[in-house]
PDB file of N, CA and C in Angstrom:
ATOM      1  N   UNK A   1      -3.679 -58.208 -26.602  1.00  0.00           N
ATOM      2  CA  UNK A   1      -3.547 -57.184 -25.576  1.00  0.00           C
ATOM      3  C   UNK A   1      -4.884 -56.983 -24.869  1.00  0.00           C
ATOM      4  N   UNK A   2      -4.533 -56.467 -23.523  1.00  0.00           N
ATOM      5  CA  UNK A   2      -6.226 -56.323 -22.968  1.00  0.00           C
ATOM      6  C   UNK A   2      -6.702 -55.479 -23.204  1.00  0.00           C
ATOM      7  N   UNK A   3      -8.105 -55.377 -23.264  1.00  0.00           N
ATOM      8  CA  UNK A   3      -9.347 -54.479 -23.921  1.00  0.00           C
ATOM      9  C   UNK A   3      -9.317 -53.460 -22.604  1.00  0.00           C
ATOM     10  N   UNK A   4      -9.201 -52.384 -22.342  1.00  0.00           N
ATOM     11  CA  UNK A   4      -9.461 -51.124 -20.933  1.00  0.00           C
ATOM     12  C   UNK A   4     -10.972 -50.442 -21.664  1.00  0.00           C
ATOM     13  N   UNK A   5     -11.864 -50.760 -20.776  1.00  0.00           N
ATOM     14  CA  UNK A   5     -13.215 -49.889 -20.894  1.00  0.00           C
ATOM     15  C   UNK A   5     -13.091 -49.304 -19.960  1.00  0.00           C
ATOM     16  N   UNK A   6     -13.730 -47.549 -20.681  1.00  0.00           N
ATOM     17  CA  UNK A   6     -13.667 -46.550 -19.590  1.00  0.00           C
ATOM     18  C   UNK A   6     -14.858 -46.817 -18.945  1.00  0.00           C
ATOM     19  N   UNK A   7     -15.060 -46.173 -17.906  1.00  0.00           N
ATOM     20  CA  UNK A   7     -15.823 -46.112 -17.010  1.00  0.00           C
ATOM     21  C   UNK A   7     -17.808 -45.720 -17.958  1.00  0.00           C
ATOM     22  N   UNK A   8     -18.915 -46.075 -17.330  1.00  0.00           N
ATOM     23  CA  UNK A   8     -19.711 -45.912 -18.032  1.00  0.00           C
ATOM     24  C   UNK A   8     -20.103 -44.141 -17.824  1.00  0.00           C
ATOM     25  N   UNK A   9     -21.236 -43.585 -18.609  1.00  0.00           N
ATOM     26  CA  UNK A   9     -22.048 -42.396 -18.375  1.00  0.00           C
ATOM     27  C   UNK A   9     -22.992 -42.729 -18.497  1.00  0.00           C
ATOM     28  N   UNK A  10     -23.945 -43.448 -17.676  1.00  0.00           N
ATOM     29  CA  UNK A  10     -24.873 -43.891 -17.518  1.00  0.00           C
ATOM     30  C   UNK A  10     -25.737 -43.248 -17.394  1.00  0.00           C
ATOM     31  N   UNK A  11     -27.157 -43.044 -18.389  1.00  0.00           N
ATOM     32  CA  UNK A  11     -28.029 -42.388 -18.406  1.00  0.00           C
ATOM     33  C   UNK A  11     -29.029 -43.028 -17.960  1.00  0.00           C
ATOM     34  N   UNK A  12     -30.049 -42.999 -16.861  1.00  0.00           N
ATOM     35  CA  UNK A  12     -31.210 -43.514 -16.862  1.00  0.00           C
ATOM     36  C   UNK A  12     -32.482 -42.891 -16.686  1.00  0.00           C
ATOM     37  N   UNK A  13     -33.546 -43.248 -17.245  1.00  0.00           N
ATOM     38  CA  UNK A  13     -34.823 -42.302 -16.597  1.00  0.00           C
ATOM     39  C   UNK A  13     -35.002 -42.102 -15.825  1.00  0.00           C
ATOM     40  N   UNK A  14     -35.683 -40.329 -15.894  1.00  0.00           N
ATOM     41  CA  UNK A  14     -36.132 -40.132 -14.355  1.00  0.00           C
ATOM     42  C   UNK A  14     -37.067 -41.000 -13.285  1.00  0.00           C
ATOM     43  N   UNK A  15     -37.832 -41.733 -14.404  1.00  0.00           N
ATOM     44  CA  UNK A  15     -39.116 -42.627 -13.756  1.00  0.00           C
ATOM     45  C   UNK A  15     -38.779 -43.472 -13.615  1.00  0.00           C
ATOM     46  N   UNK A  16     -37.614 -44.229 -13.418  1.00  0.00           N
ATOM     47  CA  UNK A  16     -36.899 -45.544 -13.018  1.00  0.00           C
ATOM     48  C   UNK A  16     -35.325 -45.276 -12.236  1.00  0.00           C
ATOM     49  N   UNK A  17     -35.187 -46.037 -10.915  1.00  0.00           N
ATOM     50  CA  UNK A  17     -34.294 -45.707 -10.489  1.00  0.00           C
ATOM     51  C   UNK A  17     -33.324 -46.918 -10.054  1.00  0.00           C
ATOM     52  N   UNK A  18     -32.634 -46.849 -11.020  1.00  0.00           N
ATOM     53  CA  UNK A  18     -31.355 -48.264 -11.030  1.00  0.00           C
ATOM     54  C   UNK A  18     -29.981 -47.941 -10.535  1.00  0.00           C
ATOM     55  N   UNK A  19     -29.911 -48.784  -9.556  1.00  0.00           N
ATOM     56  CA  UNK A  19     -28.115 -49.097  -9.368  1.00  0.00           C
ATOM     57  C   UNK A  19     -27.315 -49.147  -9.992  1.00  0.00           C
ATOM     58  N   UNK A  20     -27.338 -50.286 -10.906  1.00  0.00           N
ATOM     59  CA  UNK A  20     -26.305 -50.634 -11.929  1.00  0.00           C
ATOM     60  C   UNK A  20     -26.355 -50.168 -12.781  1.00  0.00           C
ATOM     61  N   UNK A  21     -24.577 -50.211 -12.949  1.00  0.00           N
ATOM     62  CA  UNK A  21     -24.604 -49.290 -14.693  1.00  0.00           C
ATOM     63  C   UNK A  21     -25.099 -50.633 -15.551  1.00  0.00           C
ATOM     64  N   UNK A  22     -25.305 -51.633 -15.749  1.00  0.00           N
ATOM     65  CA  UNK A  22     -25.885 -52.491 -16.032  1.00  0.00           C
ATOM     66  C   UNK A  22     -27.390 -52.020 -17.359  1.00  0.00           C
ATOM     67  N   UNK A  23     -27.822 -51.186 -15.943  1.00  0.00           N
ATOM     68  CA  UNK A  23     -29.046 -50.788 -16.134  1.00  0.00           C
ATOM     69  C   UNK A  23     -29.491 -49.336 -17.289  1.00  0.00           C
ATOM     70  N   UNK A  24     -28.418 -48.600 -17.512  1.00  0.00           N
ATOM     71  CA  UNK A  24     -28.024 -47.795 -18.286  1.00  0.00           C
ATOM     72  C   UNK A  24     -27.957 -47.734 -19.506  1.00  0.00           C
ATOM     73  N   UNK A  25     -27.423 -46.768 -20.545  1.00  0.00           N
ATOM     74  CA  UNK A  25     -26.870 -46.717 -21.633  1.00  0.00           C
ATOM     75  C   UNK A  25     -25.845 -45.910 -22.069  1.00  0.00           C
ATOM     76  N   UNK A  26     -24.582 -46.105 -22.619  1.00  0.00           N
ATOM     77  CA  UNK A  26     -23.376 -45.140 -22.655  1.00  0.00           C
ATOM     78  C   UNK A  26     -23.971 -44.141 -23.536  1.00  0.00           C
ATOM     79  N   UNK A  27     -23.023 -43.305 -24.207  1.00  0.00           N
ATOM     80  CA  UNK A  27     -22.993 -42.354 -24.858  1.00  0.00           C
ATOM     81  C   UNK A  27     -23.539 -41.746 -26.196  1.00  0.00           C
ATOM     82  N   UNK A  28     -23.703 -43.344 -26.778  1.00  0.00           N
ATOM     83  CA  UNK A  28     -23.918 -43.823 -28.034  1.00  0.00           C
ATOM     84  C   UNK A  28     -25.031 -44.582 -27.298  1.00  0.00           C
ATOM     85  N   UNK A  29     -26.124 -45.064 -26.860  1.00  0.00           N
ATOM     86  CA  UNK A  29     -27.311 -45.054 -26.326  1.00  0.00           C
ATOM     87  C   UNK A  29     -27.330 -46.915 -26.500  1.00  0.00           C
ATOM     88  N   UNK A  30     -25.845 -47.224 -26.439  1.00  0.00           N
ATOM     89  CA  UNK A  30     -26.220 -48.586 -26.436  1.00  0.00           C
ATOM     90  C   UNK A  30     -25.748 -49.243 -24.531  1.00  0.00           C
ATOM     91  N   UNK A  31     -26.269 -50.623 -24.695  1.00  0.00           N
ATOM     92  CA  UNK A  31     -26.172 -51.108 -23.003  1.00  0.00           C
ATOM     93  C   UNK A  31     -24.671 -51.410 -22.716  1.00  0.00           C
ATOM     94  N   UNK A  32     -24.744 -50.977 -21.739  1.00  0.00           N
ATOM     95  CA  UNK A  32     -23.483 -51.440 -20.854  1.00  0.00           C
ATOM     96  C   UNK A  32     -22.763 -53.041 -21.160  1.00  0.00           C
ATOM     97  N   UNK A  33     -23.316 -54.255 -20.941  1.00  0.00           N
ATOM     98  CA  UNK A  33     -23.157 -55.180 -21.393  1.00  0.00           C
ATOM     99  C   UNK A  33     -22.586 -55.610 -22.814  1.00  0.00           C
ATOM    100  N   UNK A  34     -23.199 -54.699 -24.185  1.00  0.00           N
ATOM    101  CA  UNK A  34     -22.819 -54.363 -25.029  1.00  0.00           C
ATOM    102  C   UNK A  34     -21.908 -54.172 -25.548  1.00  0.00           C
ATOM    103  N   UNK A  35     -21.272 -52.975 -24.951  1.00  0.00           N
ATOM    104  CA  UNK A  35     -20.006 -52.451 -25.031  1.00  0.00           C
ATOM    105  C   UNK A  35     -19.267 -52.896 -24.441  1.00  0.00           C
ATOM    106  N   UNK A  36     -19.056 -53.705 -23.454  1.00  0.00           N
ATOM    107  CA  UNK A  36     -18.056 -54.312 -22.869  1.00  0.00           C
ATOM    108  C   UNK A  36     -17.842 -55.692 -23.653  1.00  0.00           C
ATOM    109  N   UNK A  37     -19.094 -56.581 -23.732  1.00  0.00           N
ATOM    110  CA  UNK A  37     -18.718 -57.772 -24.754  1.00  0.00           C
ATOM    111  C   UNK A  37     -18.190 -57.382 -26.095  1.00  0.00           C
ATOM    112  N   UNK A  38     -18.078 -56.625 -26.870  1.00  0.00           N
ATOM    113  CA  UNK A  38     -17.604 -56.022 -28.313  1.00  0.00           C
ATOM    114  C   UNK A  38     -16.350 -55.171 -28.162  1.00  0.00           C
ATOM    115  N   UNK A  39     -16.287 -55.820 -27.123  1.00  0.00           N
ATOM    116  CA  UNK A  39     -14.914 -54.857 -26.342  1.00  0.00           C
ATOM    117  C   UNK A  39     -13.999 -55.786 -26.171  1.00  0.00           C
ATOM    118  N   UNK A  40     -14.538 -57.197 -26.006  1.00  0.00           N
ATOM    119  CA  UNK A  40     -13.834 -58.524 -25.479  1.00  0.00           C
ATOM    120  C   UNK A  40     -13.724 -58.457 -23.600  1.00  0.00           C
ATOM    121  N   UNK A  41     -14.035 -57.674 -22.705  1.00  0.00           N
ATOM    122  CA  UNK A  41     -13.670 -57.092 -21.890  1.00  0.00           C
ATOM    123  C   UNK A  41     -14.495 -58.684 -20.770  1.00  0.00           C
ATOM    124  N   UNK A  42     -13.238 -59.290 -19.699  1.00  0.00           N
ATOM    125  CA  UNK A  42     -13.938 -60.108 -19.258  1.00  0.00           C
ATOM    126  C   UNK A  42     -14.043 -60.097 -17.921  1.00  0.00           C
ATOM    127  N   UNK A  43     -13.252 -59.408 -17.567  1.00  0.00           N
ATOM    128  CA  UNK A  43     -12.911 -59.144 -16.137  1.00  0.00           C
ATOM    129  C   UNK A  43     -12.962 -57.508 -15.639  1.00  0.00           C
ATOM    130  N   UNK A  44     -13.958 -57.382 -14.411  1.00  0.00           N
ATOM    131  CA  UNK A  44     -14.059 -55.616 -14.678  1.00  0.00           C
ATOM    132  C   UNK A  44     -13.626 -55.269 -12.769  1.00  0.00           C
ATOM    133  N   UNK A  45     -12.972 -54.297 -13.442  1.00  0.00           N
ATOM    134  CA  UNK A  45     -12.658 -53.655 -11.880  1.00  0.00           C
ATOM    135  C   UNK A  45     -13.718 -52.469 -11.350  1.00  0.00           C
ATOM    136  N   UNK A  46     -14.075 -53.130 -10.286  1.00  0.00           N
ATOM    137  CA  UNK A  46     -15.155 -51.768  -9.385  1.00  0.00           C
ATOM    138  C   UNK A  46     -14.636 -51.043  -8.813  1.00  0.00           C
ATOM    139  N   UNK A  47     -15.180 -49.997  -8.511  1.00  0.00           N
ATOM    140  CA  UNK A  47     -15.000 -48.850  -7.974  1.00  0.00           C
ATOM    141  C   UNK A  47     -16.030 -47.858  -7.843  1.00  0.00           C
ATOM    142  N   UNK A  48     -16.131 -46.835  -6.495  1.00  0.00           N
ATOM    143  CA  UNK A  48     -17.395 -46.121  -6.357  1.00  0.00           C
ATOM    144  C   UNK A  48     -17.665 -45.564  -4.632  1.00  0.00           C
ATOM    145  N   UNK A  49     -18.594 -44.286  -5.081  1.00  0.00           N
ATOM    146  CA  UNK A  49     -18.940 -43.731  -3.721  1.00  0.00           C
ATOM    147  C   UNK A  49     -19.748 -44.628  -2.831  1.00  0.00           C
ATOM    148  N   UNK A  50     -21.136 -45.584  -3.577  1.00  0.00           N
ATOM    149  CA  UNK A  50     -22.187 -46.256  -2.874  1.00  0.00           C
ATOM    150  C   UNK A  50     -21.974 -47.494  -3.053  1.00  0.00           C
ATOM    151  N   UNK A  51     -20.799 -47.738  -1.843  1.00  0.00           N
ATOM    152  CA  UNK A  51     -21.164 -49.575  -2.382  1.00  0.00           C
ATOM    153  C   UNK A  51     -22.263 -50.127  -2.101  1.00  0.00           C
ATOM    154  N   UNK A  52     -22.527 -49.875  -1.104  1.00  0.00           N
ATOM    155  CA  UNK A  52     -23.795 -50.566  -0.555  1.00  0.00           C
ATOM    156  C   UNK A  52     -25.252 -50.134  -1.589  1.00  0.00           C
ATOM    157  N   UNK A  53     -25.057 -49.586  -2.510  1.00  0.00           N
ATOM    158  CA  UNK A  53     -25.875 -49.211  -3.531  1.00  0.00           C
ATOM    159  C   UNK A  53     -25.827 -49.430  -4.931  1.00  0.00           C
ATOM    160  N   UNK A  54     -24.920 -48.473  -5.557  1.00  0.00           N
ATOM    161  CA  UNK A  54     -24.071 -48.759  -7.022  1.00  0.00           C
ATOM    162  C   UNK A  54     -23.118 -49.787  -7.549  1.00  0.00           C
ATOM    163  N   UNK A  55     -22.634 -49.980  -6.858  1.00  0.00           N
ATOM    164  CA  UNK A  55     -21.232 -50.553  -6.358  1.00  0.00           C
ATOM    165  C   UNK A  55     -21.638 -52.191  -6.325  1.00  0.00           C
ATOM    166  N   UNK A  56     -22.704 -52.258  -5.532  1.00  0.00           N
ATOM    167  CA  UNK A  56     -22.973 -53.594  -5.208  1.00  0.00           C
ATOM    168  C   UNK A  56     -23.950 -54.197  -6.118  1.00  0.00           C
ATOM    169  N   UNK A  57     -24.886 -53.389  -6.776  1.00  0.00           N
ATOM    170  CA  UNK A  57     -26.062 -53.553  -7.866  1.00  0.00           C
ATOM    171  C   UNK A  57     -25.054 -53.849  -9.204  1.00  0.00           C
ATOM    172  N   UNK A  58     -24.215 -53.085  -9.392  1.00  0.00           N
ATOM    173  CA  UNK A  58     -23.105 -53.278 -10.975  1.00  0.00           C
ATOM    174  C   UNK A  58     -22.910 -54.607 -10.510  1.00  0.00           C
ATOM    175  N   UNK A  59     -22.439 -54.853  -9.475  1.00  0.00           N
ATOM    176  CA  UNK A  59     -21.554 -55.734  -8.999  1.00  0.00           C
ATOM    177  C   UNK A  59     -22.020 -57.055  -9.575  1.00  0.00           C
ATOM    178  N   UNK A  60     -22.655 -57.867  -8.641  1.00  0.00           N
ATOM    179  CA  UNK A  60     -23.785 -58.465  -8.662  1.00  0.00           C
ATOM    180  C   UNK A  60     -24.586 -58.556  -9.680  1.00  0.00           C
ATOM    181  N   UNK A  61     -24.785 -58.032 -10.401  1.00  0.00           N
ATOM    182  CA  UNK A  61     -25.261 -58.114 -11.954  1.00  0.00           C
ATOM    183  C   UNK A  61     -24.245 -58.627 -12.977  1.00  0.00           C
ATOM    184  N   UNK A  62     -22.819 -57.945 -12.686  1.00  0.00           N
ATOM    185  CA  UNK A  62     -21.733 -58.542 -13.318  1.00  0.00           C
ATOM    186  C   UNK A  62     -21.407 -59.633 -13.240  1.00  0.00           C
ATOM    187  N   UNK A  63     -21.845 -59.829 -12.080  1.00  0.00           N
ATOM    188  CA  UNK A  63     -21.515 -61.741 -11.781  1.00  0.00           C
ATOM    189  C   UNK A  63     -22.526 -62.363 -12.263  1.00  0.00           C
ATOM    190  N   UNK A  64     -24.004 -62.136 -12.098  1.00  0.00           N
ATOM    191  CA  UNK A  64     -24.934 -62.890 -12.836  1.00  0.00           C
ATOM    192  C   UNK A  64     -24.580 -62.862 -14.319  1.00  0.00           C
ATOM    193  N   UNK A  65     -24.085 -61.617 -14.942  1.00  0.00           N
ATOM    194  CA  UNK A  65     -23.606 -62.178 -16.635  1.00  0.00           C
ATOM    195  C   UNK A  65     -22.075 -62.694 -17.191  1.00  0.00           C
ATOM    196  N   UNK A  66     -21.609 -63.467 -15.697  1.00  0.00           N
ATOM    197  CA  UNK A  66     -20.990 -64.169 -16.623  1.00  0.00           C
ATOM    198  C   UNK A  66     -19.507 -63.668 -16.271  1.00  0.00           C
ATOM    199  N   UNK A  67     -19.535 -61.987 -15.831  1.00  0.00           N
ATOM    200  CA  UNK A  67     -17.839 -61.281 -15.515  1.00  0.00           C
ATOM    201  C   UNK A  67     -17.187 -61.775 -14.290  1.00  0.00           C
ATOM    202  N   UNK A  68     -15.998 -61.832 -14.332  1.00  0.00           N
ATOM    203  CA  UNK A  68     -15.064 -62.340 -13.074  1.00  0.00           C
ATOM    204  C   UNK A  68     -15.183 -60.111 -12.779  1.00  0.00           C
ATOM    205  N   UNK A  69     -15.436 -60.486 -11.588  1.00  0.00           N
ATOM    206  CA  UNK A  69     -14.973 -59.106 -11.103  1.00  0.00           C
ATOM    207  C   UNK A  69     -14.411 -58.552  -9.675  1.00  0.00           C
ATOM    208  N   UNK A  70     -13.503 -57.544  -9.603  1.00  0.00           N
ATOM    209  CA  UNK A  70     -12.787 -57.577  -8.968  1.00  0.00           C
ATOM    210  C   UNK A  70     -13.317 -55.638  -7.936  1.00  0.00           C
ATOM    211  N   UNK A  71     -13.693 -56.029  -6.828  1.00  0.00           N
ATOM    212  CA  UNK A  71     -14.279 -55.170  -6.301  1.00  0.00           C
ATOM    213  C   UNK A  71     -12.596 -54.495  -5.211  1.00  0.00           C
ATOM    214  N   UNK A  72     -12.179 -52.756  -6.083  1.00  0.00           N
ATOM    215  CA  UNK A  72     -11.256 -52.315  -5.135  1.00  0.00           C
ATOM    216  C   UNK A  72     -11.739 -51.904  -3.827  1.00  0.00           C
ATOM    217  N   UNK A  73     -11.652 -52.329  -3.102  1.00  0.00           N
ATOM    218  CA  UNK A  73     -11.995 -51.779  -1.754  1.00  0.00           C
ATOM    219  C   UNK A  73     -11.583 -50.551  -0.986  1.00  0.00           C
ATOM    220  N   UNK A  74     -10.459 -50.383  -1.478  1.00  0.00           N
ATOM    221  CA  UNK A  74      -9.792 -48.606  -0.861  1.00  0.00           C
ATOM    222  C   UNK A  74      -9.960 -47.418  -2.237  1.00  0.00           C
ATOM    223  N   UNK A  75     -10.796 -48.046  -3.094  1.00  0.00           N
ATOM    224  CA  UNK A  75     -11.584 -47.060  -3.741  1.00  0.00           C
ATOM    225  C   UNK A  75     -12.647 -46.863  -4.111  1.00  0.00           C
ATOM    226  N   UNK A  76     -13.771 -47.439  -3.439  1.00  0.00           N
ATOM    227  CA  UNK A  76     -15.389 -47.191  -2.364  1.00  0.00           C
ATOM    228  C   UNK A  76     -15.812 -47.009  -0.949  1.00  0.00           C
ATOM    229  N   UNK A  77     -16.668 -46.286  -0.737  1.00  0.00           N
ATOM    230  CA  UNK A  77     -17.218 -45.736   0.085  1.00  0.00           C
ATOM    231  C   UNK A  77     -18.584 -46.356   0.401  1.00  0.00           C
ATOM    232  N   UNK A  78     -19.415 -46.574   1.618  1.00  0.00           N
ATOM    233  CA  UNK A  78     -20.727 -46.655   1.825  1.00  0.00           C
ATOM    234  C   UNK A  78     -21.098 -45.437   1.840  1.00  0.00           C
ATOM    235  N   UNK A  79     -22.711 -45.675   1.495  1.00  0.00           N
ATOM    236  CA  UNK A  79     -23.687 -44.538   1.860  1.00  0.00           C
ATOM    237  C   UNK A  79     -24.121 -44.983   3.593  1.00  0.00           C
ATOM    238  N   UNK A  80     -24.021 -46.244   4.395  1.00  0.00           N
ATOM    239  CA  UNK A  80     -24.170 -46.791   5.432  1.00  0.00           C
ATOM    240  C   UNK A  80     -25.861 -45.979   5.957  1.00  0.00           C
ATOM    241  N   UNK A  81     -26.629 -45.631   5.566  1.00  0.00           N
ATOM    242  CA  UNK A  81     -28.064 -45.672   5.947  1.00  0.00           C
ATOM    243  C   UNK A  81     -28.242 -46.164   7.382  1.00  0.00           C
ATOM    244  N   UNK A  82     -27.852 -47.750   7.112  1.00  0.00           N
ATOM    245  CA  UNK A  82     -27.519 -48.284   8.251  1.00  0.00           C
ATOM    246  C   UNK A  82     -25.894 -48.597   8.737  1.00  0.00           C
ATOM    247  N   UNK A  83     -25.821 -48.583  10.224  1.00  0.00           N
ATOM    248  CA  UNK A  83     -24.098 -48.325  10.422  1.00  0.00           C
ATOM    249  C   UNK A  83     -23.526 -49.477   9.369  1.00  0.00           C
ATOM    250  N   UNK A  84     -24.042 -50.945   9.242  1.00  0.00           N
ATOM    251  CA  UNK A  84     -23.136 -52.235   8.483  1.00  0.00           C
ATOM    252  C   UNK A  84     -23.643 -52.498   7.319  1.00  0.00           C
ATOM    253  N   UNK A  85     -24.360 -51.564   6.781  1.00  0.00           N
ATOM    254  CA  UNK A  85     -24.648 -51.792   4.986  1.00  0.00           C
ATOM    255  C   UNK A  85     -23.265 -51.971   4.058  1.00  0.00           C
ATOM    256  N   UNK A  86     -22.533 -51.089   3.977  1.00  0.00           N
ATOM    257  CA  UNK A  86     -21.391 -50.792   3.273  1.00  0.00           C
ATOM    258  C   UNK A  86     -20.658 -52.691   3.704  1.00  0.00           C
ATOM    259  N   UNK A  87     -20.537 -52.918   4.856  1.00  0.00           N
ATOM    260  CA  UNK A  87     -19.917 -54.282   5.464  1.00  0.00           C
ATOM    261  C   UNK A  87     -20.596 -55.648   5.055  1.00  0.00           C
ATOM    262  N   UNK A  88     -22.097 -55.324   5.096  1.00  0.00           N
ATOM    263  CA  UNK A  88     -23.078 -56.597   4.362  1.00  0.00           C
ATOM    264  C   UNK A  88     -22.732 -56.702   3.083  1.00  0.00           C
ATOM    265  N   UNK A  89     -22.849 -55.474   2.496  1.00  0.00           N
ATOM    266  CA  UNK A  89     -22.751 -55.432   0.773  1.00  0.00           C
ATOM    267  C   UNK A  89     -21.413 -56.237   0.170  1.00  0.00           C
ATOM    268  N   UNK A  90     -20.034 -55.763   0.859  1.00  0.00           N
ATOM    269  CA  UNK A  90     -19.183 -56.163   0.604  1.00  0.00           C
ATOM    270  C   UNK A  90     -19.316 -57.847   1.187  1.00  0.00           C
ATOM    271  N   UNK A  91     -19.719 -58.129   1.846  1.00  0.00           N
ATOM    272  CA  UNK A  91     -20.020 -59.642   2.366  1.00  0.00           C
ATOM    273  C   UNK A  91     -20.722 -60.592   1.480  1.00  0.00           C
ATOM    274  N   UNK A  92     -22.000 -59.684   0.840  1.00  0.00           N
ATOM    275  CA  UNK A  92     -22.715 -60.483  -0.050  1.00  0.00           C
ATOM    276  C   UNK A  92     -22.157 -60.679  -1.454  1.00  0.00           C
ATOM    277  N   UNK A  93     -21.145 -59.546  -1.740  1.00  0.00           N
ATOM    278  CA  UNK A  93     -20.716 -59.741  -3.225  1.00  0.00           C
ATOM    279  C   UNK A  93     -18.837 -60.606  -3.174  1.00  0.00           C
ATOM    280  N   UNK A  94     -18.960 -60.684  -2.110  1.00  0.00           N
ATOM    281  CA  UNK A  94     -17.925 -61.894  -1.899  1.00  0.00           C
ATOM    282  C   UNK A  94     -18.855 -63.431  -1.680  1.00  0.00           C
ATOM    283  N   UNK A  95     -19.234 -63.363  -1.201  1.00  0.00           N
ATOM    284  CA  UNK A  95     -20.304 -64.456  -0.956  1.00  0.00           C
ATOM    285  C   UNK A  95     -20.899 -64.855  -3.209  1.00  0.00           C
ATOM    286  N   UNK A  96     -21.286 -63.519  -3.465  1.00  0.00           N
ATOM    287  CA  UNK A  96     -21.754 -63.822  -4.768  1.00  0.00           C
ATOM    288  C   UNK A  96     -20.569 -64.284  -5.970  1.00  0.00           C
ATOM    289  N   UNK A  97     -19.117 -64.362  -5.406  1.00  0.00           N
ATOM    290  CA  UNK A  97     -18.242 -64.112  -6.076  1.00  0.00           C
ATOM    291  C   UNK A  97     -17.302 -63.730  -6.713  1.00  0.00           C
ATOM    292  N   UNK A  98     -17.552 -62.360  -6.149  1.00  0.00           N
ATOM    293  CA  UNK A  98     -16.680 -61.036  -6.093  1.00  0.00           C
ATOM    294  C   UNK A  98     -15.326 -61.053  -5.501  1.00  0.00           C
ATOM    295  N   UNK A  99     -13.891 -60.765  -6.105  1.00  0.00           N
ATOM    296  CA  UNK A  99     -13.085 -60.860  -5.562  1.00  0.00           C
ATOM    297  C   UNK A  99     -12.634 -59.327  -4.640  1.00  0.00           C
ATOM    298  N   UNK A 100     -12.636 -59.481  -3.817  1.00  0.00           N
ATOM    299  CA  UNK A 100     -12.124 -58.309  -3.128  1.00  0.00           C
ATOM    300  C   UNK A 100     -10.506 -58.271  -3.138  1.00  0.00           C
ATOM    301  N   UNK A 101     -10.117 -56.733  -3.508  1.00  0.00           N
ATOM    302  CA  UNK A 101      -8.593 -56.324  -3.459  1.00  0.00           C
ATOM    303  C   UNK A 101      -8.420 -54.532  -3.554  1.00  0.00           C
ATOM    304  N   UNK A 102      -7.159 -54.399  -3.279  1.00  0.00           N
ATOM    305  CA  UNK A 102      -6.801 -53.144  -2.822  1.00  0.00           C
ATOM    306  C   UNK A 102      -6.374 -52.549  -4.780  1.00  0.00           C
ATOM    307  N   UNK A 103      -5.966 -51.469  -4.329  1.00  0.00           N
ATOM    308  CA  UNK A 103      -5.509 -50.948  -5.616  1.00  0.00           C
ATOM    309  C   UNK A 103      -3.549 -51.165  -5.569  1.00  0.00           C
ATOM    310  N   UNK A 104      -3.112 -51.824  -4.140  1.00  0.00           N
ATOM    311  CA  UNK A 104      -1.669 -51.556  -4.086  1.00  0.00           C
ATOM    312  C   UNK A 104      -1.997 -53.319  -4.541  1.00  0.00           C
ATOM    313  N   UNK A 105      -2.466 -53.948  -4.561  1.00  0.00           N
ATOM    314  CA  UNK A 105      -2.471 -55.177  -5.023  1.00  0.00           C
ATOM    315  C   UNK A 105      -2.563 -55.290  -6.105  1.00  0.00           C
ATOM    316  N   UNK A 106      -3.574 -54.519  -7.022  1.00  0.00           N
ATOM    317  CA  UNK A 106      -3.121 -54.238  -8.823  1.00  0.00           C
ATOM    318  C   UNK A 106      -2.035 -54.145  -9.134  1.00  0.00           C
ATOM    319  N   UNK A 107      -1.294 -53.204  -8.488  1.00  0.00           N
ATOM    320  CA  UNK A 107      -0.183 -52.154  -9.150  1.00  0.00           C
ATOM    321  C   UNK A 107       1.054 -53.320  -8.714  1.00  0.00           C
ATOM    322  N   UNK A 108       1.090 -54.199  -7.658  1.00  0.00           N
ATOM    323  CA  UNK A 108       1.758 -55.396  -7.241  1.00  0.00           C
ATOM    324  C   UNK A 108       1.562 -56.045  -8.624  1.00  0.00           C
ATOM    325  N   UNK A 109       0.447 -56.288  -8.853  1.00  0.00           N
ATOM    326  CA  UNK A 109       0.171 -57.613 -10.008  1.00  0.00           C
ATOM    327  C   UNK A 109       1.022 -57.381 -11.455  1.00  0.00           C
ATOM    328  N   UNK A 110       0.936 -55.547 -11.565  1.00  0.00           N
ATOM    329  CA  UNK A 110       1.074 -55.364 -12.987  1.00  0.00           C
ATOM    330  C   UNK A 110       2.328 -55.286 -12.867  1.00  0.00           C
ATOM    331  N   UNK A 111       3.204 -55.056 -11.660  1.00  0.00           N
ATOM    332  CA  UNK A 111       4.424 -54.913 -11.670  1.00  0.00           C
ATOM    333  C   UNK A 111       5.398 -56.358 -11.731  1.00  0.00           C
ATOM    334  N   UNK A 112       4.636 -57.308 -11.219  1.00  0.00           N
ATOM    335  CA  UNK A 112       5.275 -58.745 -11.332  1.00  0.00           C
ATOM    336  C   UNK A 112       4.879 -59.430 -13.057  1.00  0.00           C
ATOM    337  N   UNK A 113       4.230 -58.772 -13.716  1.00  0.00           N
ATOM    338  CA  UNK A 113       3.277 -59.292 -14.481  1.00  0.00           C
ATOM    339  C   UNK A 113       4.927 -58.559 -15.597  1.00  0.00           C
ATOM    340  N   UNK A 114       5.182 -57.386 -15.587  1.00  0.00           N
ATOM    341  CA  UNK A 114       6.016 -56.564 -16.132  1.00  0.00           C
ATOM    342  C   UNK A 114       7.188 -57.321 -17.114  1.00  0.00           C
TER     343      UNK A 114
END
């Protein structure tokens, strides 16, 4: 059966300022990476307010270790700083590997999957 990891609570120092939950530690003060490999967990779904920030730093890190990941798109937001950040970000983490999909495309999958 598949492994569901909740979402992280990522704690990081004040004197360091990281994107990724990557970069963090859950609850129990161990890494993100951690808990998801002891989890069996291989494939992770994104989601988030800053893509162009959080969103894209998890992201992108997830792909450098190895995760197939699947970035929902109608459940993130840019911070857009600049007007096409939110549009680059999503460009580069498709470019990096990232599959882009909706959340009515999950609920499609799990329902054919049924």
């Amino acid at each position: 059966s598949p492994h569901h990891a909740r979402p992280s609570q990522s704690q990081h120092s004040a004197a360091t300022e990281c994107y990724s939950d990557f970069g963090g530690t859950g609850a129990q003060g161990r890494p993100l990476g951690q808990i998801l490999e002891q989890a069996g967990v291989t494939i992770l779904l994104v989601t988030g307010i800053a893509i162009d920030y959080c969103v894209r730093a998890t992201t992108l890190d997830a792909l450098a270790r190895g995760y197939r990941v699947c970035v929902i798109t109608d459940a993130v937001r840019a911070v857009n700083v600049q007007p096409e950040d939110g549009a680059r970000a999503l460009e580069e983490m498709l470019a990096a590997g990232a599959a882009l999909i909706t959340a009515s495309e999950i609920e499609n999958a799990q329902r054919a999957a049924a």
